[in-house]
N, C-alpha and C. Protein backbone atom coordinates (compact mmCIF):
# COMPACT_ATOMS: atom_id res chain seq x y z
N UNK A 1 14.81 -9.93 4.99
CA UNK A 1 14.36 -8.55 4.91
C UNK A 1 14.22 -7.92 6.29
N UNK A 2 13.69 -8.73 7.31
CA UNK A 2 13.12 -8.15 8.75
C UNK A 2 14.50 -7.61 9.41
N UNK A 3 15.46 -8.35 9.07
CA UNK A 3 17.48 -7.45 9.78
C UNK A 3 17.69 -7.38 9.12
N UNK A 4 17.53 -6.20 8.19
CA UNK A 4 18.06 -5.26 6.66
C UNK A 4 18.20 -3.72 7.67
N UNK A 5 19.87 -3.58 7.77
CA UNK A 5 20.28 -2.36 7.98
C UNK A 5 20.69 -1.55 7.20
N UNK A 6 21.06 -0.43 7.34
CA UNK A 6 21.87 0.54 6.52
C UNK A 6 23.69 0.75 7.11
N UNK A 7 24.76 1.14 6.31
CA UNK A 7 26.08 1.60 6.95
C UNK A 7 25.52 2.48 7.81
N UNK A 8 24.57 3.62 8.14
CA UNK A 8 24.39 4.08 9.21
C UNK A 8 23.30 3.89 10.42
N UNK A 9 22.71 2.45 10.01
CA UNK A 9 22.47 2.03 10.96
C UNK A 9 21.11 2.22 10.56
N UNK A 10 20.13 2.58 10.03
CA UNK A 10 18.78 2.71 9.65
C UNK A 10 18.25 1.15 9.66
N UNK A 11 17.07 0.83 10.33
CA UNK A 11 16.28 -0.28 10.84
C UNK A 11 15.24 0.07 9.54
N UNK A 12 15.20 -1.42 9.11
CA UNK A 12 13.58 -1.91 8.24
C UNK A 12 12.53 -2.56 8.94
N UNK A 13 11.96 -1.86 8.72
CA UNK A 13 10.63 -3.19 9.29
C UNK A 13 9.63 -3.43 7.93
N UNK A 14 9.33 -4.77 8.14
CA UNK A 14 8.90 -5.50 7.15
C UNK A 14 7.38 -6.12 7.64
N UNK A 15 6.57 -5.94 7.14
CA UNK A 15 5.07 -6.12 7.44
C UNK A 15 5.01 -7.37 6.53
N UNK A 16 4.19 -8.65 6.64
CA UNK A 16 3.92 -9.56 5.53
C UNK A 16 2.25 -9.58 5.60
N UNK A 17 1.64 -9.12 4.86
CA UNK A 17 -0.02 -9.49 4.96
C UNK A 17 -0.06 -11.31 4.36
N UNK A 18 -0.52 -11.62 5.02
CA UNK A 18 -0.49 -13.31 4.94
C UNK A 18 -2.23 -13.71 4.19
N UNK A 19 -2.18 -12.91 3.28
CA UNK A 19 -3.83 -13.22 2.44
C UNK A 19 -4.47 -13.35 1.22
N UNK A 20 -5.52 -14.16 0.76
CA UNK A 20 -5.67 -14.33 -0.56
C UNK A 20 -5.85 -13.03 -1.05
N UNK A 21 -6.04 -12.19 -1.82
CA UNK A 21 -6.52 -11.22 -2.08
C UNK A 21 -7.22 -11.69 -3.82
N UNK A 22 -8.38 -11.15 -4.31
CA UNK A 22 -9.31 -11.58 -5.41
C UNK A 22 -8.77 -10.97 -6.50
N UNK A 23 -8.35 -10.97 -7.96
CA UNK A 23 -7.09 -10.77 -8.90
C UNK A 23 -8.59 -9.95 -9.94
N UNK A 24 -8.64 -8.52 -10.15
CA UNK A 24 -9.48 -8.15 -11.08
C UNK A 24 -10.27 -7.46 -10.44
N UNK A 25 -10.67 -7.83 -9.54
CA UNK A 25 -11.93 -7.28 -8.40
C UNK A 25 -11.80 -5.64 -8.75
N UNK A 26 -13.06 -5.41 -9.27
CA UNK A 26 -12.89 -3.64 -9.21
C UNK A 26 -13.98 -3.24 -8.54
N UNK A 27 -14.09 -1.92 -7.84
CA UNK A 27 -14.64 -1.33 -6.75
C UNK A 27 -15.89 -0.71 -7.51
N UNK A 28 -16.87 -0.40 -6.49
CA UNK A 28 -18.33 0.03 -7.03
C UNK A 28 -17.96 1.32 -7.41
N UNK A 29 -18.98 1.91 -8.23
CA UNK A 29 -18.98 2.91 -9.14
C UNK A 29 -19.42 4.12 -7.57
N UNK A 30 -20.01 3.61 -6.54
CA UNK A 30 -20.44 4.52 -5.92
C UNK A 30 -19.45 4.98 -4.74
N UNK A 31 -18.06 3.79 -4.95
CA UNK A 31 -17.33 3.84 -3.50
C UNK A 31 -16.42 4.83 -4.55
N UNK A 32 -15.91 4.44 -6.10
CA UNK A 32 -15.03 5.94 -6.34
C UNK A 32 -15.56 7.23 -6.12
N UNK A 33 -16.76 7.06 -6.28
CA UNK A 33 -17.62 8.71 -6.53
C UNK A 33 -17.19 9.58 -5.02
N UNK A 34 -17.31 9.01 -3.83
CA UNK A 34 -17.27 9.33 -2.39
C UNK A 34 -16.10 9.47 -2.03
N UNK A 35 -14.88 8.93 -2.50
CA UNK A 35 -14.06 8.44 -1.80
C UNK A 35 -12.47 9.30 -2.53
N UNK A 36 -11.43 9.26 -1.61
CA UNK A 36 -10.76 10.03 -2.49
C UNK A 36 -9.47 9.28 -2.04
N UNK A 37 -8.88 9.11 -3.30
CA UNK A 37 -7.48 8.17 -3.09
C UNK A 37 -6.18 8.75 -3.78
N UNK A 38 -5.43 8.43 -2.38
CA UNK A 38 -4.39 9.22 -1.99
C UNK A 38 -3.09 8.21 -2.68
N UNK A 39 -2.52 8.33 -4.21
CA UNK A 39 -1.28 7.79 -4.32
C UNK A 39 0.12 8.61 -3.49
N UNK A 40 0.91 7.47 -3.10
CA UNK A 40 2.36 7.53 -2.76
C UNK A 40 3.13 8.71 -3.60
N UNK A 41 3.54 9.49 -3.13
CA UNK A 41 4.79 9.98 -4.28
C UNK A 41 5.42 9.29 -4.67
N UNK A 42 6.94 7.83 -3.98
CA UNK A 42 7.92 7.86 -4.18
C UNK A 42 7.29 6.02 -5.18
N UNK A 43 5.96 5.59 -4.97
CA UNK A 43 5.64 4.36 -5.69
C UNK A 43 3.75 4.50 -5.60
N UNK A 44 3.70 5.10 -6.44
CA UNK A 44 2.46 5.61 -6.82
C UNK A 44 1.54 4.23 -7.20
N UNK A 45 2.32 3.60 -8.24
CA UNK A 45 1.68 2.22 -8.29
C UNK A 45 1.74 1.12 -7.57
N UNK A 46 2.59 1.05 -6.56
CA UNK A 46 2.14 0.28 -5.04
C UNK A 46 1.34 0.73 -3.94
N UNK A 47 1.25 1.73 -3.67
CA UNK A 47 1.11 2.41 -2.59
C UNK A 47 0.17 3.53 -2.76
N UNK A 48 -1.26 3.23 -2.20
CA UNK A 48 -2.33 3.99 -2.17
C UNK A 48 -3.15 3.93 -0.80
N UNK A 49 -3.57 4.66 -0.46
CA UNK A 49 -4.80 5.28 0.55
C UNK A 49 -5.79 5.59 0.40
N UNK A 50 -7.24 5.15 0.71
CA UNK A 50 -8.33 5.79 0.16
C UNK A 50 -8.91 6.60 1.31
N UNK A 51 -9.30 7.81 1.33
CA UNK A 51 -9.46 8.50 2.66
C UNK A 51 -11.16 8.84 2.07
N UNK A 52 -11.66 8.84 3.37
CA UNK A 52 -13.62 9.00 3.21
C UNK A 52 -13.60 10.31 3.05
């Protein structure tokens, strides 16, 4: 993945987070209330941001 070009030459870069992460874990009732989260347009269900 890390030398994945395009025919015109477009560079990937590839990030690996190397970590357990906890499977279910849901967030306090008080961190949604505050907090406002920003989905992706183009992969809405990968790709989120939570901004304060």
């Amino acid at each position: 993945m890390r030398r994945t070009t395009t025919r015109t030459r477009l560079k990937v870069t590839v990030n690996i987070i190397r970590r357990t992460y906890d499977i279910g874990r849901q967030a306090a009732q008080e961190f949604k209330a505050n907090m406002t989260i920003l989905f992706d347009d183009l992969a809405p269900e990968w790709n989120d941001r939570v901004v304060p």
